[in-house]
Structure formats: C-alpha cells, structure tokens
C-alpha atoms as a PDB file:
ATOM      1  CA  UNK A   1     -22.111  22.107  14.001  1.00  0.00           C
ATOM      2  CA  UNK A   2     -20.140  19.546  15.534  1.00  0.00           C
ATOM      3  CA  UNK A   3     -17.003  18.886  13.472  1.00  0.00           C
ATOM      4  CA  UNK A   4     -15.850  15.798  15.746  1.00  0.00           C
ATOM      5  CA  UNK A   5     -16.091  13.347  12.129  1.00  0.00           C
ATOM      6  CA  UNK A   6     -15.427  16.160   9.927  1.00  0.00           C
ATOM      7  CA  UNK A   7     -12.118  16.296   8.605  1.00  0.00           C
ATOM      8  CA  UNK A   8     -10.671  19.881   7.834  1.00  0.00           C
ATOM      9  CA  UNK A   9     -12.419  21.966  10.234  1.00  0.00           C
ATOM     10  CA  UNK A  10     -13.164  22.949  13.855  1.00  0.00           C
ATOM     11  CA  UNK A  11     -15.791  25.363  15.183  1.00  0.00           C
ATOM     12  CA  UNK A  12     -14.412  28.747  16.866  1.00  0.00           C
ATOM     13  CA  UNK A  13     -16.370  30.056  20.072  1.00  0.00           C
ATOM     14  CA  UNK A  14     -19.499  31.528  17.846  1.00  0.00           C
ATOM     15  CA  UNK A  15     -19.652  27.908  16.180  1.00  0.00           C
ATOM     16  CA  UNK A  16     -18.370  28.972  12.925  1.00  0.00           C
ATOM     17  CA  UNK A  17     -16.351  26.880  11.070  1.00  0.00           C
ATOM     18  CA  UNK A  18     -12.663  27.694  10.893  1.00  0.00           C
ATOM     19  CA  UNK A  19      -9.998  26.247   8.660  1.00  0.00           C
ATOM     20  CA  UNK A  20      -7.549  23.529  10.668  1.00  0.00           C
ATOM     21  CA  UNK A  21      -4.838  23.950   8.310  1.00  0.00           C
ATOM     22  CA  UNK A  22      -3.291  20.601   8.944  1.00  0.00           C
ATOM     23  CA  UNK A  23      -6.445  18.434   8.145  1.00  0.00           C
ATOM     24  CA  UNK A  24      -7.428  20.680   5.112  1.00  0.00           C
ATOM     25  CA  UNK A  25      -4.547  19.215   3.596  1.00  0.00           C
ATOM     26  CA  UNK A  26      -5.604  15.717   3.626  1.00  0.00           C
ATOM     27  CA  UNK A  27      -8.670  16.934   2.283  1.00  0.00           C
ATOM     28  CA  UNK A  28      -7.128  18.749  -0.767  1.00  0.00           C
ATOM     29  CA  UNK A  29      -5.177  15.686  -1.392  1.00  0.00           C
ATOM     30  CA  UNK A  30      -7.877  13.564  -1.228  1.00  0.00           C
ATOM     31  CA  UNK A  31      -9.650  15.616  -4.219  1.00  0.00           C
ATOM     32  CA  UNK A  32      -6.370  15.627  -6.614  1.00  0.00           C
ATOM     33  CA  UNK A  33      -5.757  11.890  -5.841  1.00  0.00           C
ATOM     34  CA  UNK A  34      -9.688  11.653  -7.157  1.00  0.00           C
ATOM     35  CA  UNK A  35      -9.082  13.408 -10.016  1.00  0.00           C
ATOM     36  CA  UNK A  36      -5.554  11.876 -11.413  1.00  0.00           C
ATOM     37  CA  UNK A  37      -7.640   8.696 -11.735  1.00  0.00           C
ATOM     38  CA  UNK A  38      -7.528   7.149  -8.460  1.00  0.00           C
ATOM     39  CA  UNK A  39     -10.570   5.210  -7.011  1.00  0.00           C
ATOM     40  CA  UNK A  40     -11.696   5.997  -2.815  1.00  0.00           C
ATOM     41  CA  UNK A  41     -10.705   2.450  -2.449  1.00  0.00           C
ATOM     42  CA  UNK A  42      -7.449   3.189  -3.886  1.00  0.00           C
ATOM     43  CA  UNK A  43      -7.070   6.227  -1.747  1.00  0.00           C
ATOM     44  CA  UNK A  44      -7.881   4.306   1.610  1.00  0.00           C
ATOM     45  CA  UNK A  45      -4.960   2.047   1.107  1.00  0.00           C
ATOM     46  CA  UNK A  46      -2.615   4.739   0.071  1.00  0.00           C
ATOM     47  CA  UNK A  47      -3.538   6.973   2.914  1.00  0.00           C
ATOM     48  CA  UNK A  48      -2.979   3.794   5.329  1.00  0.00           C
ATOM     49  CA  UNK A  49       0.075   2.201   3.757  1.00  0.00           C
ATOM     50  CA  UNK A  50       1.468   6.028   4.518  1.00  0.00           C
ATOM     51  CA  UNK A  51       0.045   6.575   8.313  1.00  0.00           C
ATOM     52  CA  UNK A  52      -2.418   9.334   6.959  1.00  0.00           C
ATOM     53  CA  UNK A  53      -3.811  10.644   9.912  1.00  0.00           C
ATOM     54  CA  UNK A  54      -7.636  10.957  10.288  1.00  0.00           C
ATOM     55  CA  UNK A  55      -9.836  13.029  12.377  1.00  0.00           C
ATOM     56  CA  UNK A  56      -9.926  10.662  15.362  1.00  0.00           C
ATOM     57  CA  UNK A  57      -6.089  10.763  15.139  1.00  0.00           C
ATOM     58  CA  UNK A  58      -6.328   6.896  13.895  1.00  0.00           C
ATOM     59  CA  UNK A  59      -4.702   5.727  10.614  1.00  0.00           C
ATOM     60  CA  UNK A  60      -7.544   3.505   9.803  1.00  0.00           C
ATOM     61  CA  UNK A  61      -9.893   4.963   6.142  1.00  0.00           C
ATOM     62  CA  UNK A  62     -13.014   3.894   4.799  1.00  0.00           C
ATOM     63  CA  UNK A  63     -13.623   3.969   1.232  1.00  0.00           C
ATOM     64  CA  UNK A  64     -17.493   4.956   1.701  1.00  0.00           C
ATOM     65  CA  UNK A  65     -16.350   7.955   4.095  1.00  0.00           C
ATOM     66  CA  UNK A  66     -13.708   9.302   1.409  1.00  0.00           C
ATOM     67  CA  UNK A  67     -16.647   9.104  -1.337  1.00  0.00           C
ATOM     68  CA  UNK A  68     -18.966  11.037   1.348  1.00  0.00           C
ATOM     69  CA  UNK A  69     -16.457  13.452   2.010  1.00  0.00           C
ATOM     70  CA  UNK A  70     -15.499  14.195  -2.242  1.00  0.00           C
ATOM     71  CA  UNK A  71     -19.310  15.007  -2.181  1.00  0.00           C
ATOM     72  CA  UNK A  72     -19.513  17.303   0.860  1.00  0.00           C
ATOM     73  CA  UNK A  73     -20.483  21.163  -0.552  1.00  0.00           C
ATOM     74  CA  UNK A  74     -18.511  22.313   2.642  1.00  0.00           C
ATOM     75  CA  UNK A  75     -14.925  21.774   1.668  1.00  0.00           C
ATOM     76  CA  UNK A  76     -15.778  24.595  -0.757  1.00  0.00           C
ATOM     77  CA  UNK A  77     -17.605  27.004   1.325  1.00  0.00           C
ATOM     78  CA  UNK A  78     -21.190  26.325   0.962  1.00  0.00           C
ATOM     79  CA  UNK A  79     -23.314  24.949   3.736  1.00  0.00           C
ATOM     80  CA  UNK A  80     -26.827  22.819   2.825  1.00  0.00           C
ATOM     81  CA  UNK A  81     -28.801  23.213   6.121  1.00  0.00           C
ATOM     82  CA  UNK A  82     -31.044  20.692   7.931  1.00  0.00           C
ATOM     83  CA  UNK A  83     -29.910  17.249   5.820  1.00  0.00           C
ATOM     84  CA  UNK A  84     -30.998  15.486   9.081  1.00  0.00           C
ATOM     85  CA  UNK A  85     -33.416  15.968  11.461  1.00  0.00           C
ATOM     86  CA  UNK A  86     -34.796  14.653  15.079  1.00  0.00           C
ATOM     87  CA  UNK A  87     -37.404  12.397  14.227  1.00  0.00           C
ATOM     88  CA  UNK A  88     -38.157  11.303  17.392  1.00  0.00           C
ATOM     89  CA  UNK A  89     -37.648  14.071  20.232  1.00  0.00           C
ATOM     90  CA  UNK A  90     -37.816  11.709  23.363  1.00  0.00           C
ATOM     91  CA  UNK A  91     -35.295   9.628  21.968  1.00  0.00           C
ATOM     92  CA  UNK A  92     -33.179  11.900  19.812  1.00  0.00           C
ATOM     93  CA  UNK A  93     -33.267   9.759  16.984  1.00  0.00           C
ATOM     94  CA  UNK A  94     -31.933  11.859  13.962  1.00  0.00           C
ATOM     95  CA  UNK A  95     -33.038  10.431  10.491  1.00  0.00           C
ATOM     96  CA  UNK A  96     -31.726  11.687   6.881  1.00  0.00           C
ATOM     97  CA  UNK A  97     -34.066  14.246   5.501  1.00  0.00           C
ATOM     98  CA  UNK A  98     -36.023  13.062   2.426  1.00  0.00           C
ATOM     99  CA  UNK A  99     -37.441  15.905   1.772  1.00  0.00           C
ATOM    100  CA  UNK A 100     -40.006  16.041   4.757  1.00  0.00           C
ATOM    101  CA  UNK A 101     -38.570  19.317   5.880  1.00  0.00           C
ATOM    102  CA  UNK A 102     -37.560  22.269   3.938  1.00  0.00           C
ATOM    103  CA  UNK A 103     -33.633  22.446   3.541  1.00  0.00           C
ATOM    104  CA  UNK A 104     -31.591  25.673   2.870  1.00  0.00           C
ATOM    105  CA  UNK A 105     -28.285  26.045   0.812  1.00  0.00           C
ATOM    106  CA  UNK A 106     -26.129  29.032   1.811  1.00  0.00           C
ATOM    107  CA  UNK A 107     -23.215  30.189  -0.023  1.00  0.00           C
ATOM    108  CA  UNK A 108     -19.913  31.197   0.488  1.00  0.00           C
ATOM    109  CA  UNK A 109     -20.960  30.200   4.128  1.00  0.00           C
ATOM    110  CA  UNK A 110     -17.158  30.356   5.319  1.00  0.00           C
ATOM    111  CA  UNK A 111     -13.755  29.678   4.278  1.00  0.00           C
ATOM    112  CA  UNK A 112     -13.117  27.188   1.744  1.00  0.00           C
ATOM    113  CA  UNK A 113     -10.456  24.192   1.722  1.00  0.00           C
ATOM    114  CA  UNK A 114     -11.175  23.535  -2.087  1.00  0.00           C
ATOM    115  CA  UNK A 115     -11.858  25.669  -4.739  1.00  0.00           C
ATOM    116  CA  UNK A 116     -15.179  25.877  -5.992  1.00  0.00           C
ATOM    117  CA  UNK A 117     -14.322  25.115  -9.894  1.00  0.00           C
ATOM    118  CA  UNK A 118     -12.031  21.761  -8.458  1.00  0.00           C
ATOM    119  CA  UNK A 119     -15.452  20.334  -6.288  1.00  0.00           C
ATOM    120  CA  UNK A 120     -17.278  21.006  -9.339  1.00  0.00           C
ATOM    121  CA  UNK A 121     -15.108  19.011 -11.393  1.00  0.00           C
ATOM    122  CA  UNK A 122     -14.852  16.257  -8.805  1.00  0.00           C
ATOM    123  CA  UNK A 123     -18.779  16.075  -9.207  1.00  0.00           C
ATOM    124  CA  UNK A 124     -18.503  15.835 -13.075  1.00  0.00           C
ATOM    125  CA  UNK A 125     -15.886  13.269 -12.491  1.00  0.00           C
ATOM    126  CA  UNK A 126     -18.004  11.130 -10.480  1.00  0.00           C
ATOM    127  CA  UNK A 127     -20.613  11.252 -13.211  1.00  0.00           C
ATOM    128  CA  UNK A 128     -18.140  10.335 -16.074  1.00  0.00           C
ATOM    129  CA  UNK A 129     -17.307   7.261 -14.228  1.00  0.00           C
ATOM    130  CA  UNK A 130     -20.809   6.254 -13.446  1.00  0.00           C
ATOM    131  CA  UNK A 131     -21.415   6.608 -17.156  1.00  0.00           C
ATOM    132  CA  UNK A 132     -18.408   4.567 -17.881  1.00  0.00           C
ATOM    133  CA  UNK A 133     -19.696   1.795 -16.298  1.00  0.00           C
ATOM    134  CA  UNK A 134     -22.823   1.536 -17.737  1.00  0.00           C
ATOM    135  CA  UNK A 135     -21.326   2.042 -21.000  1.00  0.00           C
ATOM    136  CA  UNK A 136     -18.430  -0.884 -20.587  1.00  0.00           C
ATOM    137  CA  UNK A 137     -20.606  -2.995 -19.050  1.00  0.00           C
ATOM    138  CA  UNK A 138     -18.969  -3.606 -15.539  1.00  0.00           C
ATOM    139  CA  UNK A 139     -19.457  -2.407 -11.879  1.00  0.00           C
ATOM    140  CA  UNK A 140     -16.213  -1.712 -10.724  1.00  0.00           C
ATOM    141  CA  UNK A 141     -13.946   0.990 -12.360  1.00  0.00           C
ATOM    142  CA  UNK A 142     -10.586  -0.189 -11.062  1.00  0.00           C
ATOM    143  CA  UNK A 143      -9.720  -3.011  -9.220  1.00  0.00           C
ATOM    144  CA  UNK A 144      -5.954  -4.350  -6.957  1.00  0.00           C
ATOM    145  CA  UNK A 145      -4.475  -1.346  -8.458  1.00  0.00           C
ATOM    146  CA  UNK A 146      -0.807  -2.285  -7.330  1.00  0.00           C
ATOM    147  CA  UNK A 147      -1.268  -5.330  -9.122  1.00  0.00           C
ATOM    148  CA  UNK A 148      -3.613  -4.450 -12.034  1.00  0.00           C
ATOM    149  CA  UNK A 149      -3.241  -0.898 -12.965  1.00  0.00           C
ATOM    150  CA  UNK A 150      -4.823  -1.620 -16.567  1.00  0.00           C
ATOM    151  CA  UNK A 151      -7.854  -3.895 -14.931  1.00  0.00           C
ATOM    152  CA  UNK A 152     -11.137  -1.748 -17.012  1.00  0.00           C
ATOM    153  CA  UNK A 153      -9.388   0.318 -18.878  1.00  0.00           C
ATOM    154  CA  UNK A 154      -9.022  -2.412 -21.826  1.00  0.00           C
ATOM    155  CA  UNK A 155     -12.218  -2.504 -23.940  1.00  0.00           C
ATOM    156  CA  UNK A 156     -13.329  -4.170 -26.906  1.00  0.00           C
ATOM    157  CA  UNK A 157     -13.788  -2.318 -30.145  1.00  0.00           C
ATOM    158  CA  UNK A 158     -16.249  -4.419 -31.271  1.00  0.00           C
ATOM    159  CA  UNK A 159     -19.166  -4.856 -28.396  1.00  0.00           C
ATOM    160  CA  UNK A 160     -18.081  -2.269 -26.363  1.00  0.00           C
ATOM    161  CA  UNK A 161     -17.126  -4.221 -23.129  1.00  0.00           C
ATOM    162  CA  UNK A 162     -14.264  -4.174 -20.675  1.00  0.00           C
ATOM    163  CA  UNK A 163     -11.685  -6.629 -21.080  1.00  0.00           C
ATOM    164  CA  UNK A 164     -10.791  -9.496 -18.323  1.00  0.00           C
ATOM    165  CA  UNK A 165      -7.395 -10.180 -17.374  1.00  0.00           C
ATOM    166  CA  UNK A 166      -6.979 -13.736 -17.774  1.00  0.00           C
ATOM    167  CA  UNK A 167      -3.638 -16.637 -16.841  1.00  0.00           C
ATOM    168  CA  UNK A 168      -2.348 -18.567 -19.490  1.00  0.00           C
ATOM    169  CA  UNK A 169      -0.007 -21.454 -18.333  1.00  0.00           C
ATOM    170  CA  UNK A 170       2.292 -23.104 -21.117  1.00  0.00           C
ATOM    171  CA  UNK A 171       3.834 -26.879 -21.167  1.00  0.00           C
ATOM    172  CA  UNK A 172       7.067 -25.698 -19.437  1.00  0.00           C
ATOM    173  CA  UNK A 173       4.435 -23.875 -16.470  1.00  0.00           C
ATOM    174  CA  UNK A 174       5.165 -20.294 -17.226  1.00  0.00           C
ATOM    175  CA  UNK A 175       2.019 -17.976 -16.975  1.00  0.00           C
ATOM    176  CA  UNK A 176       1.502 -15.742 -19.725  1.00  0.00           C
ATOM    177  CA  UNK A 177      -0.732 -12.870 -19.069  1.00  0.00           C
ATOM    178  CA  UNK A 178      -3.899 -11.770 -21.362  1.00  0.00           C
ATOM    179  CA  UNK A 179      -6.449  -9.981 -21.636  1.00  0.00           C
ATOM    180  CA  UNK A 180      -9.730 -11.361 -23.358  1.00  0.00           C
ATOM    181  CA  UNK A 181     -13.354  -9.252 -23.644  1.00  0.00           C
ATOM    182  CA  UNK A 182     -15.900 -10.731 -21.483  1.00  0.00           C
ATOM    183  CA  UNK A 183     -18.430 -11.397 -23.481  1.00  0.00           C
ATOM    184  CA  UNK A 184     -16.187 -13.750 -25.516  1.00  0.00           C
ATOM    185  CA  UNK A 185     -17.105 -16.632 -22.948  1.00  0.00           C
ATOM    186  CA  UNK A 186     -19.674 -15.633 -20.962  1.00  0.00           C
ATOM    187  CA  UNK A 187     -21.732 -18.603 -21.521  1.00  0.00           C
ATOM    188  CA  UNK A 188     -19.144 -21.485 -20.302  1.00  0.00           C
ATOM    189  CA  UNK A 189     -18.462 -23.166 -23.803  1.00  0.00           C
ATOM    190  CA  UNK A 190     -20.466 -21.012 -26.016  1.00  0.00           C
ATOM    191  CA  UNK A 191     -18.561 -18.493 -28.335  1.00  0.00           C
ATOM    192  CA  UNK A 192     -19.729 -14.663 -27.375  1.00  0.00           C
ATOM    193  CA  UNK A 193     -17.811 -11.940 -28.430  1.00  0.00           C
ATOM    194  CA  UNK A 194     -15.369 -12.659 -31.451  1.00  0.00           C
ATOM    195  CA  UNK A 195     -12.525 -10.332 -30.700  1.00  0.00           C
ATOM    196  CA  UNK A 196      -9.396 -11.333 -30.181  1.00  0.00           C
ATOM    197  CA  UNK A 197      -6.996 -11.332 -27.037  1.00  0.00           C
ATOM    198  CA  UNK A 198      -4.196  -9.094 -26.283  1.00  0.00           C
ATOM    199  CA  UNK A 199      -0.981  -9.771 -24.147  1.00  0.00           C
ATOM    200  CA  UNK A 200      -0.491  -7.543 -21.277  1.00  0.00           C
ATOM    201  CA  UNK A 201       3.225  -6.858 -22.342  1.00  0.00           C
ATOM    202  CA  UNK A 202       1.663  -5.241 -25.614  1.00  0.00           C
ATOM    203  CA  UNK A 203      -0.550  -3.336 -23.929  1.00  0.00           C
ATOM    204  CA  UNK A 204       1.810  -1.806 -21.816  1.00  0.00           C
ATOM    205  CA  UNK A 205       4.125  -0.916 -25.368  1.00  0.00           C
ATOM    206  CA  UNK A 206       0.818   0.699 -26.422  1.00  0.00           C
ATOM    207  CA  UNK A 207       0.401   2.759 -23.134  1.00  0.00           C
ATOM    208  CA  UNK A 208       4.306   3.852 -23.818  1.00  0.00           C
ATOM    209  CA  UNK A 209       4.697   4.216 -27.218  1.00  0.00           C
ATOM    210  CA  UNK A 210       0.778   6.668 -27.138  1.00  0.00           C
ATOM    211  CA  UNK A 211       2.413   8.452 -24.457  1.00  0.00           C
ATOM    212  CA  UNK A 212       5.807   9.644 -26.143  1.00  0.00           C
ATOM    213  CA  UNK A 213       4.197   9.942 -29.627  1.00  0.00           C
ATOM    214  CA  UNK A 214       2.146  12.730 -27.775  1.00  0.00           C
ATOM    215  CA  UNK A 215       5.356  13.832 -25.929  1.00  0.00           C
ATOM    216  CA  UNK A 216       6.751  14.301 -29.388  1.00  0.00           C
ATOM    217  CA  UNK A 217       3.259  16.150 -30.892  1.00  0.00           C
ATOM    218  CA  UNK A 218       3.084  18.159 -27.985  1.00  0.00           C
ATOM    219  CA  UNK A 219       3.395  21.604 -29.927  1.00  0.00           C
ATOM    220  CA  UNK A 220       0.575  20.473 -32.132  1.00  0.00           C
ATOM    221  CA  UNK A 221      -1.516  19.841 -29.533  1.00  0.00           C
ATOM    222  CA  UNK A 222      -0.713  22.920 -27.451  1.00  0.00           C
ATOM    223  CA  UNK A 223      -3.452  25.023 -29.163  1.00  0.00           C
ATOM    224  CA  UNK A 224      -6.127  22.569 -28.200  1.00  0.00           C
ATOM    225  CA  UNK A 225      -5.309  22.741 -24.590  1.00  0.00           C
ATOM    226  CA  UNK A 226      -5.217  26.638 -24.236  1.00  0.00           C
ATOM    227  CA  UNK A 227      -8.534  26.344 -25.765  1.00  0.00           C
ATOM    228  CA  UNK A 228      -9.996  23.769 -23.239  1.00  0.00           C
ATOM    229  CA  UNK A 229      -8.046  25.881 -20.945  1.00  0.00           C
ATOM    230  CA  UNK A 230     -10.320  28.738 -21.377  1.00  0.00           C
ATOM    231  CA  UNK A 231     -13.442  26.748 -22.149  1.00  0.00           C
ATOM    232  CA  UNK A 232     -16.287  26.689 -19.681  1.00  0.00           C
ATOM    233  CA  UNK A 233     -16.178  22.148 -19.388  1.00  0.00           C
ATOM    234  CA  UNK A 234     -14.538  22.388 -16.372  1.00  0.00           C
ATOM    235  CA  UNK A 235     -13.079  18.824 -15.839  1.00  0.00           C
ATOM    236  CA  UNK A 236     -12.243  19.569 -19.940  1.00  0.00           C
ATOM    237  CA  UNK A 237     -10.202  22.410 -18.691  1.00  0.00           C
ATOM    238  CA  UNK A 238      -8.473  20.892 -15.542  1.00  0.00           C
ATOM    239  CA  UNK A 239      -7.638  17.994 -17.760  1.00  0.00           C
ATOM    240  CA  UNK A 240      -5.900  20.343 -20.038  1.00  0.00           C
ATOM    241  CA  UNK A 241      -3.935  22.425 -17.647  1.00  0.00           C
ATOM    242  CA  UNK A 242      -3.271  19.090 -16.579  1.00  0.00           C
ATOM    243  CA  UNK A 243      -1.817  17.420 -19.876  1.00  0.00           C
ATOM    244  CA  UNK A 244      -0.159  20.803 -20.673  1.00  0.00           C
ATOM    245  CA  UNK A 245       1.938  20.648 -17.374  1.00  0.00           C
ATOM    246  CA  UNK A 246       2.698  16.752 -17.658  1.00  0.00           C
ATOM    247  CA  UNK A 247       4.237  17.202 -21.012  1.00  0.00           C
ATOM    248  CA  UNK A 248       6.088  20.564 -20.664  1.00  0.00           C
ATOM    249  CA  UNK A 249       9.385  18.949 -19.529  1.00  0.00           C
ATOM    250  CA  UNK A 250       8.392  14.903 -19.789  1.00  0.00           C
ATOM    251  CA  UNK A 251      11.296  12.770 -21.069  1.00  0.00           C
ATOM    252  CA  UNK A 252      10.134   9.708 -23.011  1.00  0.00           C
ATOM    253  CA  UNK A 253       9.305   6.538 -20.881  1.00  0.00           C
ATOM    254  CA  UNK A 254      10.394   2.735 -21.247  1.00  0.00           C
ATOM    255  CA  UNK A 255       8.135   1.351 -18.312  1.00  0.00           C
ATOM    256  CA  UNK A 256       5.073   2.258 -16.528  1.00  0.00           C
ATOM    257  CA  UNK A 257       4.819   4.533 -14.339  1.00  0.00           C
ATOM    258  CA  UNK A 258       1.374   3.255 -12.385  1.00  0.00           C
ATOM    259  CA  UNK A 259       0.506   7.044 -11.234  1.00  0.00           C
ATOM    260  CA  UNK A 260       0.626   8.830 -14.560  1.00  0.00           C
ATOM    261  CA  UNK A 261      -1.244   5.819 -16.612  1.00  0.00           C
ATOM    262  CA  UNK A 262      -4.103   6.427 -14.234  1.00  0.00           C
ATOM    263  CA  UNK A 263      -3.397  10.305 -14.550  1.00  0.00           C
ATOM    264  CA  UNK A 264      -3.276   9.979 -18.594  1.00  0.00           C
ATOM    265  CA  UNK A 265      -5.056   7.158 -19.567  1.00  0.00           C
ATOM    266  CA  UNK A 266      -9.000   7.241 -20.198  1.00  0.00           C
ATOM    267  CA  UNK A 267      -8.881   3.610 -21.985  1.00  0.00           C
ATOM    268  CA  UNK A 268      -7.283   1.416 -24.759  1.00  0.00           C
ATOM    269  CA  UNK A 269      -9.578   0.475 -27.607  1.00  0.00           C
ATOM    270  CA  UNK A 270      -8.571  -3.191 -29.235  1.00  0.00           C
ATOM    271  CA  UNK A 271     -10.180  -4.560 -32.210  1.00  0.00           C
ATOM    272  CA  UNK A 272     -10.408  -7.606 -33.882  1.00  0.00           C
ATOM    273  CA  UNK A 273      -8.070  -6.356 -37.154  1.00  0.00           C
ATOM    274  CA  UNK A 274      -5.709  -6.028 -34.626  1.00  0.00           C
ATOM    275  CA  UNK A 275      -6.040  -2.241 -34.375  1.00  0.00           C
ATOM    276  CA  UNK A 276      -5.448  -0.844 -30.612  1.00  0.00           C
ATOM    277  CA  UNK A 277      -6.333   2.942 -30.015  1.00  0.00           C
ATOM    278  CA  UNK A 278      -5.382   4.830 -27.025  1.00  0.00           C
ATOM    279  CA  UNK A 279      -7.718   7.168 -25.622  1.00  0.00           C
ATOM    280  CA  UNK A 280      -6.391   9.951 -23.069  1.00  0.00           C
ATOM    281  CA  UNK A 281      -8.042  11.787 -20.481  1.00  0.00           C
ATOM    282  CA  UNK A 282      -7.843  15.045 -22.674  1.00  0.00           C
ATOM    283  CA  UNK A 283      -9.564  13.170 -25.683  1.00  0.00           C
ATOM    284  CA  UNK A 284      -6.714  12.514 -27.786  1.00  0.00           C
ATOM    285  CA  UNK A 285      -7.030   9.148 -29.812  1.00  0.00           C
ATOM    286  CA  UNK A 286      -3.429   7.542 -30.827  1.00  0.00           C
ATOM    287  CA  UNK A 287      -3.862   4.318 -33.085  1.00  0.00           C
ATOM    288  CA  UNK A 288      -1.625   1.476 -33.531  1.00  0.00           C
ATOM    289  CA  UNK A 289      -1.285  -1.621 -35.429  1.00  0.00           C
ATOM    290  CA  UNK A 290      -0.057  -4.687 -34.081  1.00  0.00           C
ATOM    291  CA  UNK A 291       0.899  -8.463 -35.274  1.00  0.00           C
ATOM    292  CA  UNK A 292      -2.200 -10.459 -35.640  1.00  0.00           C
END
C-alpha cells in the first residue's frame, strides 16, 4: 500500500504498515476534536491557524479529506481490501469499486492509532449529526464558529427548527443581536412560525447558568454516568466519562468558553411561553424561565 496521502503511517520493507508516531498524533487529535463537537471544517482552520503539519509536510487541510480520514477503518487496525480497482489496464485507470469485485475486510490487520471503541463512536457520531439535520431542518451543523459558536444549536420548541441569528439596529445605530426560528418568515411578509425571538446575551446566561446548576448537581448525577459508563451505547459512554471528568474539579463560569459549549452543549430548546431548556450531550435537560 502506498501511504504517500495517508497520514499516520508508512510501509516497512515487507509493505506492512507501521505506526509513524509523529503523524498518528494528528490523527488522534483529529478524532477527539470530532467528538468534543467540532465540525471537519472547523478542524481545517484550527489545524492551519496552528501550522498543523500534513503528510506532504504542507500546512494547507481540506475539510472533505479530514471527513475521509474520521471514516478510514485503518486508523484502528482493520484493513477493507480492493475499494478500487484498475478498470482499464492499458491506461491504469483505477475506479472506486461499486461492488463489481468482491472486497475483503481483515481485522486487527496491524497496529492501531485509534482505539477501536473511539472509531466506533466517531461513526455513531457522524450518524447523530446527520439525523440532527434532518430533524432541525437545516444542512449545515455549525457554521463561522469563532464568530457564531451557538449558530444551530438554538431550536424552536414549537416546530422543531433551528433558529437564525438575525441584526437588529436601533435609532441611536447600535446592533442588537437575536435569534428568530426560520420558519417564522420564510415566506417574505407572511407570518410562519409563531415563536418568539431570543437575545443572544440570554442565551449565553442560559448556556452558563445550565452549566453550573449541573456543576452544583453533579453528585446527583454521578450515578447516571457510571451507569452509561458501563453501558454498551458507546458514544453514551464516552459522553459520560466525558461529563464525569469535565465536572470533577470545574469552578463555576461567568463567560463562554467556545470549546466546552461545543464539548457540553447538544442544543437549547426555546418556546413561545418563554420557557428555554438546555439539552447536554449526556442527555440532561435543565429548564429555565425567562421575561417574556
């Protein structure tokens, strides 16, 4: 196998694949970054604003090679045989094989970079955000991060769908920033959805206030975790391990922290009554009333 494109490994004399312990750590990165709520795209800009090295020993990512590589059965040992083939002999043409010749998965085919439970969980990951989507209504799971850290993670208790951040300039030209469902307009002029907007500042005091009231329930929610701990969900269980050793020694926070909101945070529920509910990653639901 040639390992020229493929990041973590290089072939000893027999053509085996060996470790290159340097690389495979850019590859386990890339799979925790994935899985404390960060998006490929997300992960490209990071790994470029840094100088991430890649196999080509340029500093340049692509989002659609990150998402190939999160999906690769190699970085945990396996090996699926023959997913291309020469289609064309005299010209050497290689094609993707769609089932026109017989493939063959081998396991524990040499040394893994990433455990086998943590690509499984990666793949269930993908699929809960696929599902998200379809459920919310929108085709893009995060967008400008740096900038918008809550951008679909605000949805509407009463259709279902995402939330759109949206500027509202008063007389004296200060922008005020809200966010409105999107199916409250979505026919310029015609009433949609009848919830009602949120500021941004409140949702941020949600985000904090969810976080330390579970900070300060902690004990009471310990027993839940060691379950999910043990259980056989895997991404249930990372998430778990996960929210157990976030909150073992977290302090209370007064502003937001972009990296454990995305770590934390599955969504924020807002209905019309003015109830907001915070959902977290490990399925605990913390409701709040605010000011109509």
């Amino acid at each position: 196998m040639s390992t020229a494109r493929f990041l973590g490994y290089d072939t000893d004399e027999s053509g085996k694949l060996v470790v290159n312990k340097k690389q495979a750590k850019i590859v386990q990165r890339l799979y925790m970054e994935f899985l404390h709520g960060k998006t490929t795209d997300y992960i490209k800009r990071i790994f470029e604003r840094e100088g991430v090295v890649n196999w080509n020993g340029s500093t340049k990512w692509q989002a659609t090679t990150l998402a190939s590589m999160l999906e690769n059965e190699k970085y945990k040992g396996d090996a699926l045989l023959q997913k291309s083939y020469t289609a064309d002999f005299l010209t050497k043409k290689r094609v993707m094989n769609e089932g026109e010749i017989q493939q063959f998965y081998i396991e524990d085919d040499h040394e893994a970079i990433i455990e086998p439970w943590i690509w499984e969980c990666v793949q269930l990951e993908m699929e809960r955000r696929k599902r998200y989507l379809e459920e919310h209504g929108t085709n893009s799971f995060s967008h400008n991060t740096e900038q918008n850290p809550f951008a679909a993670k605000i949805i509407c208790g009463e259709c279902g769908k995402v939330f759109h951040r949206k500027g509202w300039q008063s007389s004296t030209g200060e922008i005020r920033r809200i966010w409105q469902c999107s199916e409250r307009y979505k026919v310029k002029g015609v009433l949609g959805c009848s919830n009602r907007h949120i500021d941004e500042d409140t949702v941020r005091k949600i985000y904090f206030m969810a976080w330390n009231k579970m900070l300060e329930c902690r004990e009471a929610l310990l027993p839940e975790w060691k379950e999910k701990a043990q259980g056989e969900d895997l991404l249930a269980r990372f998430r778990a391990l996960e929210f157990m050793e976030l909150t073992e020694h977290a302090q209370p926070i007064q502003e937001l922290g972009v990296d454990l909101m995305l770590r934390t945070l599955d969504h924020i529920k807002v209905y019309e009554s003015g109830v907001v509910v915070t959902v977290f990653l490990d399925g605990t639901e913390i409701e709040y009333k605010t000011e109509n």
